[in-house]
N, C-alpha and C. Protein backbone atom coordinates (compact mmCIF):
# COMPACT_ATOMS: atom_id res chain seq x y z
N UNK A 1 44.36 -13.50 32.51
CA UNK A 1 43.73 -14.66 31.90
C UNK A 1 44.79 -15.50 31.21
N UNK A 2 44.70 -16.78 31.32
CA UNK A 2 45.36 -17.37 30.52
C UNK A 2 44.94 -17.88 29.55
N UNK A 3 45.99 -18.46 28.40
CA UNK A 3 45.42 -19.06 27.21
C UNK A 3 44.26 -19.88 26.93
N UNK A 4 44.27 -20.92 28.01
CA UNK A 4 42.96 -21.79 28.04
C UNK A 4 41.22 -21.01 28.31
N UNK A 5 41.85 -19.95 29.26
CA UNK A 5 40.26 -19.35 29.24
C UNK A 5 40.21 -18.34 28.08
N UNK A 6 40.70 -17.88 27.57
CA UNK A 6 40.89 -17.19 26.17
C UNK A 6 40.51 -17.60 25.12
N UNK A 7 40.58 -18.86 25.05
CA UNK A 7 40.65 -19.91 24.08
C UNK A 7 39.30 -20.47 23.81
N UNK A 8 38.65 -20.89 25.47
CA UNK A 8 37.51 -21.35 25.67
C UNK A 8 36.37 -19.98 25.23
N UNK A 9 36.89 -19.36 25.61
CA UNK A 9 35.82 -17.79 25.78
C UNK A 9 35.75 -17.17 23.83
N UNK A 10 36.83 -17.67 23.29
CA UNK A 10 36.43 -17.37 21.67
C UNK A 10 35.55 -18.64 21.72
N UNK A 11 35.92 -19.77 22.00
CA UNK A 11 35.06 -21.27 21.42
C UNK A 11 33.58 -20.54 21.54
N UNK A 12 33.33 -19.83 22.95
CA UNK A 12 31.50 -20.14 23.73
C UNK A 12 30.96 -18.98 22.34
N UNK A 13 31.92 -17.82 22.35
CA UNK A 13 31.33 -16.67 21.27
C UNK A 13 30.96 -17.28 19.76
N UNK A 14 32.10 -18.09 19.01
CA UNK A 14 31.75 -18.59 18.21
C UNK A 14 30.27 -19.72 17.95
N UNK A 15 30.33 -20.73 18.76
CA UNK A 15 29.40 -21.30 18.87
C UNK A 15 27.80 -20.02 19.19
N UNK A 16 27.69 -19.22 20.32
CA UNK A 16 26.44 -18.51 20.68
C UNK A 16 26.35 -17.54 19.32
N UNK A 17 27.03 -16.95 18.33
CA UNK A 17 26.90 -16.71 17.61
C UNK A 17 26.57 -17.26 15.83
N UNK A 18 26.85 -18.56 16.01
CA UNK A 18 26.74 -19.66 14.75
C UNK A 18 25.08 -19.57 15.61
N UNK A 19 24.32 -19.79 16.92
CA UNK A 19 23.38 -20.20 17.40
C UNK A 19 22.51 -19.01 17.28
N UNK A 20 22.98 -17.96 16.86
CA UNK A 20 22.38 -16.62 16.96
C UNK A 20 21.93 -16.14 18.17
N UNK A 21 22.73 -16.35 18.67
CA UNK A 21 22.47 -15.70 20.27
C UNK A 21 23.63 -14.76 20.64
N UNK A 22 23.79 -14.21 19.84
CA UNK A 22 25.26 -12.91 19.54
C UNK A 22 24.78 -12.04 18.75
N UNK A 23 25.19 -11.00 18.67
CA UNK A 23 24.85 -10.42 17.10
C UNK A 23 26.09 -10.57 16.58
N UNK A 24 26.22 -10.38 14.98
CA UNK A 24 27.24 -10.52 14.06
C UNK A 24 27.82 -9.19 14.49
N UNK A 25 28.91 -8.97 13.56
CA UNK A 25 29.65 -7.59 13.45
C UNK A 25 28.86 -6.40 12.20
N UNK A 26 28.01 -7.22 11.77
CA UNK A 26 27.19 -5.82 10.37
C UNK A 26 26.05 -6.78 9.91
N UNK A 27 25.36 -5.81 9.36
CA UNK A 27 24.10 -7.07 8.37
C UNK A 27 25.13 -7.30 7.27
N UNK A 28 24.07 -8.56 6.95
CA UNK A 28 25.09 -9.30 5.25
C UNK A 28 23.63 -9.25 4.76
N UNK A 29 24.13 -10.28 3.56
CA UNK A 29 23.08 -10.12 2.22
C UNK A 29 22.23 -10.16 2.50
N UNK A 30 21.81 -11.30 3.63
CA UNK A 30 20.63 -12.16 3.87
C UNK A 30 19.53 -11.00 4.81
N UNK A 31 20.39 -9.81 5.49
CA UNK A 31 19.24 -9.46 5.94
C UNK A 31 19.33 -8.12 5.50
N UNK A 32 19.81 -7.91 4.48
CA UNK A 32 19.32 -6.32 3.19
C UNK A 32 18.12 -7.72 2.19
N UNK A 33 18.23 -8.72 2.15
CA UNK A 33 17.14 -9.53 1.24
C UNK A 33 15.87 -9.48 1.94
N UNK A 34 15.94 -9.91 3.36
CA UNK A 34 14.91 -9.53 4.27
C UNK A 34 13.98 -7.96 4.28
N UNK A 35 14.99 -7.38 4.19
CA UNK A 35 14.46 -6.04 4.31
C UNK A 35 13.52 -5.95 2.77
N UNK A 36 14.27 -5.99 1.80
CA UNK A 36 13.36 -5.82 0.79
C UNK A 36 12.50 -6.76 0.80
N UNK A 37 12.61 -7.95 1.05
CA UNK A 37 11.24 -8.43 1.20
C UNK A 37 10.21 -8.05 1.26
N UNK A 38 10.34 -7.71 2.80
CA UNK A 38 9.85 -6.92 3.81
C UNK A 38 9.15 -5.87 3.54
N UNK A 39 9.77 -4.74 2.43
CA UNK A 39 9.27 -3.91 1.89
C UNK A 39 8.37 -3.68 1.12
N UNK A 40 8.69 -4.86 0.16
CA UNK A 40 7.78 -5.44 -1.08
C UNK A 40 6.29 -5.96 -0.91
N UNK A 41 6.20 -6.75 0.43
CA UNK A 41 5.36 -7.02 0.98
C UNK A 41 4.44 -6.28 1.44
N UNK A 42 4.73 -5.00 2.36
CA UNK A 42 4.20 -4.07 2.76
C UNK A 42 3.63 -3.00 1.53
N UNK A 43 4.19 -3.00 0.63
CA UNK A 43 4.03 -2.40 -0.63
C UNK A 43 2.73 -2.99 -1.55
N UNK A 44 3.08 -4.09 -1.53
CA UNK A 44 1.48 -5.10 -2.21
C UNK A 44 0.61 -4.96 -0.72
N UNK A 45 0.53 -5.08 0.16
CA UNK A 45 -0.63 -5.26 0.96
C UNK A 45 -1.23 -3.81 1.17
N UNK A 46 -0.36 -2.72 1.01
CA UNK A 46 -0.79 -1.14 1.04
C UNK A 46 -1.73 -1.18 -0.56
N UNK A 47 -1.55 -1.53 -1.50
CA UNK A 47 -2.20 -1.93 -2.82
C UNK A 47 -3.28 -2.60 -3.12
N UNK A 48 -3.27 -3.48 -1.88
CA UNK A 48 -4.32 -4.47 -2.12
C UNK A 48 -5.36 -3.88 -1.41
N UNK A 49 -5.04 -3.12 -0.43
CA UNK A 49 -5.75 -2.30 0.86
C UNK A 49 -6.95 -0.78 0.24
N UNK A 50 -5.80 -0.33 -0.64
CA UNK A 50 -6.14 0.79 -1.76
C UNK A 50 -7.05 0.61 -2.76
N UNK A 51 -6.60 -0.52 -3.43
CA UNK A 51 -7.21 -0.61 -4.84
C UNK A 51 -8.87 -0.42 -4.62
N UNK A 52 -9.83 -1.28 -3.68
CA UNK A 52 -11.23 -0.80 -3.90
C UNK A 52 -11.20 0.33 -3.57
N UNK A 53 -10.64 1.45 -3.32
CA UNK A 53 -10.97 3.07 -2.99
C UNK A 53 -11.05 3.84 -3.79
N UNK A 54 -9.32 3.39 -4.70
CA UNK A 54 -8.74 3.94 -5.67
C UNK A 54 -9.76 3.46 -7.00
N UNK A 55 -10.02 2.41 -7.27
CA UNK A 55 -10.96 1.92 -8.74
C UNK A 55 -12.35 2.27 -8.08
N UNK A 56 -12.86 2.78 -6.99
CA UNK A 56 -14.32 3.43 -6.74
C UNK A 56 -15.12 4.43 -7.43
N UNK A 57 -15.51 4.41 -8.32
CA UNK A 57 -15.89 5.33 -9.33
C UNK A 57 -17.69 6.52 -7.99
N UNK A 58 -16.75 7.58 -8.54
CA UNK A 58 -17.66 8.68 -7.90
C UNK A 58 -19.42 8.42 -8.12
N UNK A 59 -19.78 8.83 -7.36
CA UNK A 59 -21.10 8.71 -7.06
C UNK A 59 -22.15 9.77 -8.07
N UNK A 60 -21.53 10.20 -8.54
CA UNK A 60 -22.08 11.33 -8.99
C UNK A 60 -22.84 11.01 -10.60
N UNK A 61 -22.09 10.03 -11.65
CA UNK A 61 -21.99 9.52 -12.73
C UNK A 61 -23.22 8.67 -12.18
N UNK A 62 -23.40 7.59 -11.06
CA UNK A 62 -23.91 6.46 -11.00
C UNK A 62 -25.25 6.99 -10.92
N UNK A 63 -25.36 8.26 -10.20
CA UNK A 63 -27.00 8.65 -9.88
C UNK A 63 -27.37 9.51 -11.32
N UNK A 64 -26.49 9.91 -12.19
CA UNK A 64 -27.41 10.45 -12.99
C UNK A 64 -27.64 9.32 -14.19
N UNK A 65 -27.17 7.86 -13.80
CA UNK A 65 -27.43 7.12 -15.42
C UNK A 65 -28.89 6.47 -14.65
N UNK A 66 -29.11 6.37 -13.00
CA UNK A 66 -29.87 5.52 -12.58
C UNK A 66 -31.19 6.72 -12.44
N UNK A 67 -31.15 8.16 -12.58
CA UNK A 67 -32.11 8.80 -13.02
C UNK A 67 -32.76 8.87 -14.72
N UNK A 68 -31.60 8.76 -15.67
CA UNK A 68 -31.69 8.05 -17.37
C UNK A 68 -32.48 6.91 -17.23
N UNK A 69 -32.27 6.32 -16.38
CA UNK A 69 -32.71 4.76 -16.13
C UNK A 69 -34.16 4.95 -15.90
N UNK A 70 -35.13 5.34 -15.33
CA UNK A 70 -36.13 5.80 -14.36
C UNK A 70 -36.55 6.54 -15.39
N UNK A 71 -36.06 6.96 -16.73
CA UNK A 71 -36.90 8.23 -17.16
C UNK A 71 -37.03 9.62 -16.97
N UNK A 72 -35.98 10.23 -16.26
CA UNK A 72 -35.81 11.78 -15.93
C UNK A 72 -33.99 12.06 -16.59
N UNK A 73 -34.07 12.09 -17.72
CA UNK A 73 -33.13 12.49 -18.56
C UNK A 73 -33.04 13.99 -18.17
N UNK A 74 -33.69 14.81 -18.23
CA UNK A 74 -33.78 16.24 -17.84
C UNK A 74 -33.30 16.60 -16.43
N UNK A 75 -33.71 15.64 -15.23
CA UNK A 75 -33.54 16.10 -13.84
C UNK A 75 -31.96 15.64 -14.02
N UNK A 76 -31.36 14.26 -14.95
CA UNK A 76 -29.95 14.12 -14.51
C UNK A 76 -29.37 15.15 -15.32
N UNK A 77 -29.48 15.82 -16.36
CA UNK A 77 -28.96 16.91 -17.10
C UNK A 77 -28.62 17.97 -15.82
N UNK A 78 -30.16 18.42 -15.28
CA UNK A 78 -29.72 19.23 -14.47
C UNK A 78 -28.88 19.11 -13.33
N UNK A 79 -28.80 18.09 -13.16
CA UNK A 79 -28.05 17.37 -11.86
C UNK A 79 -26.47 17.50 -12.14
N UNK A 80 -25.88 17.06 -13.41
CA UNK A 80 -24.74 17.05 -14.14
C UNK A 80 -24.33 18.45 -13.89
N UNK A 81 -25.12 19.12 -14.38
CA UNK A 81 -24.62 20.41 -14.65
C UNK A 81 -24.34 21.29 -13.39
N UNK A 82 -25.07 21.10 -12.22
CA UNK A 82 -25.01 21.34 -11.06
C UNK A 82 -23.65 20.98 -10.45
N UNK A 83 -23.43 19.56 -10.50
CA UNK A 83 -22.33 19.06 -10.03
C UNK A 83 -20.83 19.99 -10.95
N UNK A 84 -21.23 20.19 -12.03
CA UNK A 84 -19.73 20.32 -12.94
C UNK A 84 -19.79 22.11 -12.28
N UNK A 85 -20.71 22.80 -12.09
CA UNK A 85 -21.04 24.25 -11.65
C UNK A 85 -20.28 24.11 -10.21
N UNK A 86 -20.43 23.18 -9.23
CA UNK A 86 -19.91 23.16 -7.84
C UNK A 86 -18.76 22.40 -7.78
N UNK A 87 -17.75 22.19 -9.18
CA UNK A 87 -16.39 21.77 -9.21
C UNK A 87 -16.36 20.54 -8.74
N UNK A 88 -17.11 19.34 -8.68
CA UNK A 88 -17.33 18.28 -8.31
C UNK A 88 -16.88 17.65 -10.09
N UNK A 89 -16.92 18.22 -10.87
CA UNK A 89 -16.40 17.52 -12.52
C UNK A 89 -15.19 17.69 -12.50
N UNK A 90 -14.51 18.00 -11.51
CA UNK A 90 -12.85 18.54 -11.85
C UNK A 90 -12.50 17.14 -11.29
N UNK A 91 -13.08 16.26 -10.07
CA UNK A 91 -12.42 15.23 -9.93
C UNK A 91 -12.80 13.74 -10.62
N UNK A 92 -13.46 14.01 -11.72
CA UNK A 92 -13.96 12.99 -12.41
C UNK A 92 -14.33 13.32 -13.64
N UNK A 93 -13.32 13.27 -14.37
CA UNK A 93 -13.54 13.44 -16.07
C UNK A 93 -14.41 12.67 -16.72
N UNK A 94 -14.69 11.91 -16.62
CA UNK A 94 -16.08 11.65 -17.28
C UNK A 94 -17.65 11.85 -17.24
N UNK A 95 -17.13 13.12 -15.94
CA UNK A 95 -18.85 13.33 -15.86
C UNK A 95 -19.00 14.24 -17.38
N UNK A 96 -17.90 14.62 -17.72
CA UNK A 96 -18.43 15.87 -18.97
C UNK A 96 -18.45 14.77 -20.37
N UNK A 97 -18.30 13.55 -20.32
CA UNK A 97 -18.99 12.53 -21.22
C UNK A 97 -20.36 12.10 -21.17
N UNK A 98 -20.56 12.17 -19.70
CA UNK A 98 -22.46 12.06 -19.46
C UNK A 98 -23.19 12.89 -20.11
């Protein structure tokens, strides 16, 4: 090869690479910034995805205030107590406030 096609053949690399049609030699800042982006993003939308599951308050509390409600204070007592007997109070601390 001579100089001129040597010459020309860095010019076409430089240019297809300023065009991004090369890859660089390593990532730079811009795409470790991407990445966290990237991450951050995926991070709030996993959150946003969660949160009504996670703030879903157990079923268990709701049926014995809506039996209080109705007038059978006694059937939700027994109901409470049933639930906290079959370890269903271990995942919701406030049933032992009911």
């Amino acid at each position: 090869m001579d100089l001129t096609t040597c010459s020309a053949i860095s010019i076409l690399k430089k240019r297809h690479t300023a065009l991004g049609l090369l890859p660089r030699a390593g990532p730079t800042e811009k795409d470790d910034f991407m990445r966290f982006l990237a991450r951050i993003l995926l991070l709030a939308a996993l959150l946003l995805i969660a949160w009504p599951v996670l703030s879903q308050e157990l079923p268990h509390a709701e049926f014995a205030r809506g039996l209080r409600a109705k007038q059978y204070p006694d059937l939700a007592l027994d109901y409470l107590l049933k639930v906290k007997k079959d370890g269903g109070g271990d995942k919701d601390p406030t049933l032992l406030l009911e």
